[in-house]
Protein backbone atom coordinates (compact mmCIF):
# COMPACT_ATOMS: atom_id res chain seq x y z
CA UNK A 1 33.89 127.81 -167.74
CA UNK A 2 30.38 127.00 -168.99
CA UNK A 3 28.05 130.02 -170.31
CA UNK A 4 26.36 129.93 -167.10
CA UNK A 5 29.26 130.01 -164.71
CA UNK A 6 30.92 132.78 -166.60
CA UNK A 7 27.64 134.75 -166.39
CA UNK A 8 27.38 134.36 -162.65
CA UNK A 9 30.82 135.70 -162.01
CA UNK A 10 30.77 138.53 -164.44
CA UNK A 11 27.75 139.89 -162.10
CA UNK A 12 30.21 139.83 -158.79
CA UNK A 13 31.60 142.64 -157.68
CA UNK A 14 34.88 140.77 -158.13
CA UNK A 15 34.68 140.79 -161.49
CA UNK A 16 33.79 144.29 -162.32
CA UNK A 17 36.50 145.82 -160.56
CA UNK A 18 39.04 143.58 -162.30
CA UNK A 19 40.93 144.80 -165.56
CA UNK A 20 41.51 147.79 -167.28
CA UNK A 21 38.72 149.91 -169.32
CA UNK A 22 40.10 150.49 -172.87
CA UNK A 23 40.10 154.25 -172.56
CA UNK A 24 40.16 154.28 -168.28
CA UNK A 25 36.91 155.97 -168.21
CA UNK A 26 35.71 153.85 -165.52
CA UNK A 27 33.29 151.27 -167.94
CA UNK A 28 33.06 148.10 -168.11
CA UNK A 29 36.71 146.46 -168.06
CA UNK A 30 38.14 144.82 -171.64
CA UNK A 31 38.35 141.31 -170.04
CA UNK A 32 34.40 141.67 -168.72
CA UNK A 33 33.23 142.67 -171.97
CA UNK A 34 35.18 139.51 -173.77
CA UNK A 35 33.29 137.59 -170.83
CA UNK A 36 30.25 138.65 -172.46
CA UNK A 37 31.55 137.86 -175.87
CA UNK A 38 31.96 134.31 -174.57
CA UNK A 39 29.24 133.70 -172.92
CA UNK A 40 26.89 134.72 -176.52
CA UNK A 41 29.23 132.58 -178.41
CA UNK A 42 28.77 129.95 -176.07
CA UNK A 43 24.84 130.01 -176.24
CA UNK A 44 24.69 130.57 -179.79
CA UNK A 45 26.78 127.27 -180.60
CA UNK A 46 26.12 124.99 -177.37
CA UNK A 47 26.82 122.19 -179.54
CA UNK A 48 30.17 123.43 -180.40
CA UNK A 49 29.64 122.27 -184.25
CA UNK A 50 32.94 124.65 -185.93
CA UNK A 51 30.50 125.11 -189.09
CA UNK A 52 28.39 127.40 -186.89
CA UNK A 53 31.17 129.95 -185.26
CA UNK A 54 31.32 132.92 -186.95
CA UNK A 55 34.65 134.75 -188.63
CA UNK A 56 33.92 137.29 -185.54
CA UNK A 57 33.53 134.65 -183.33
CA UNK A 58 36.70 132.64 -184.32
CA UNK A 59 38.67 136.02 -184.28
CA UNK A 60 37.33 136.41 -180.34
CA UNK A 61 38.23 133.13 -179.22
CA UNK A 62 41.26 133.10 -181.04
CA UNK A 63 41.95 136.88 -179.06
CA UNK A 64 41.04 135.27 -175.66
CA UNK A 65 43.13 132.28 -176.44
CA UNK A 66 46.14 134.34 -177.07
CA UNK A 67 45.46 136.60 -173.87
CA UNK A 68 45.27 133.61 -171.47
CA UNK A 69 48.34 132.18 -172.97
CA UNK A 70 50.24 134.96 -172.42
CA UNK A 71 48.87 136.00 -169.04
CA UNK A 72 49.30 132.11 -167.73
CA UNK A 73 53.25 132.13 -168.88
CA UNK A 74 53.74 135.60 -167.18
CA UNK A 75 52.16 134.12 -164.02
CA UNK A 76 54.44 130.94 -164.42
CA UNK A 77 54.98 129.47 -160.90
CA UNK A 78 53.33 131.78 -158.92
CA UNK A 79 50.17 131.03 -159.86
CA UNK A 80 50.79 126.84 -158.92
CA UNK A 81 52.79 127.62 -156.19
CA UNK A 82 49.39 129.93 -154.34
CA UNK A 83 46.79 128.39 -151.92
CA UNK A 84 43.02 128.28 -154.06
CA UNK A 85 42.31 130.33 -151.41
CA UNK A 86 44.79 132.99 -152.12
CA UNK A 87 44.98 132.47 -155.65
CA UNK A 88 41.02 133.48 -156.10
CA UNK A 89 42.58 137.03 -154.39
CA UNK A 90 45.03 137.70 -157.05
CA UNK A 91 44.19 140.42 -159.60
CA UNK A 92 45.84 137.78 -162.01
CA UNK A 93 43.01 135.04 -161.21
CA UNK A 94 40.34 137.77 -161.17
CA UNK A 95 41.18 139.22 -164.70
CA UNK A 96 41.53 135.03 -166.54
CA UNK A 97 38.29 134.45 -165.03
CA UNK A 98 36.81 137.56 -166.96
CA UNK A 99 38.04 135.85 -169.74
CA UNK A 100 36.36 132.58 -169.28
CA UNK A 101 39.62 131.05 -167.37
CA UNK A 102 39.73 129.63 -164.34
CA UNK A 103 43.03 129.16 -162.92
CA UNK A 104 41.31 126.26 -160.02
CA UNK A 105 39.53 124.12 -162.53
């Protein structure tokens, strides 16, 4: 997802109500706030030049990698076996988009 289309879905309703909160005190989700993450590192470094990421930055998008990995092989099938229409219902698409993934793309 670009910086732009991230940002638009982390303001949907959609999005906020997706995830977990790291302590469940009802803020803003893990996966939204690694949205955010992306979307800075994404700005910061539109050219994508690997001299400019940060070690913070690398260690994100090295955590986000890993998350979608392991979220897309627990979904296996499922996920490619689902209508676009019901997929972009799942809690599963919901949460991967939070993290910059999107399952239809």
């Amino acid at each position: 997802m670009t910086a732009d289309e991230l940002r638009e879905w982390l303001e949907t309703e959609d999005s906020q109500s997706s995830g977990w909160s790291k302590q469940n005190d009802g803020k803003e989700s893990v996966g939204h706030e690694s949205g955010r993450k992306i979307i800075d590192i994404l700005e910061r470094n539109p050219d994508k030049d690997p001299e400019q990421y940060t070690d913070e930055d690398l260690s994100h998008m090295r955590k986000v990698t890993s998350y979608c990995k392991r979220h897309l092989a627990q979904e296996g099938r499922c996920v490619a076996e689902k209508e676009p229409e019901e997929l972009e219902q799942t809690k599963s698409y919901r949460s991967l988009k939070n993290w910059g993934h999107d399952s239809l793309k």
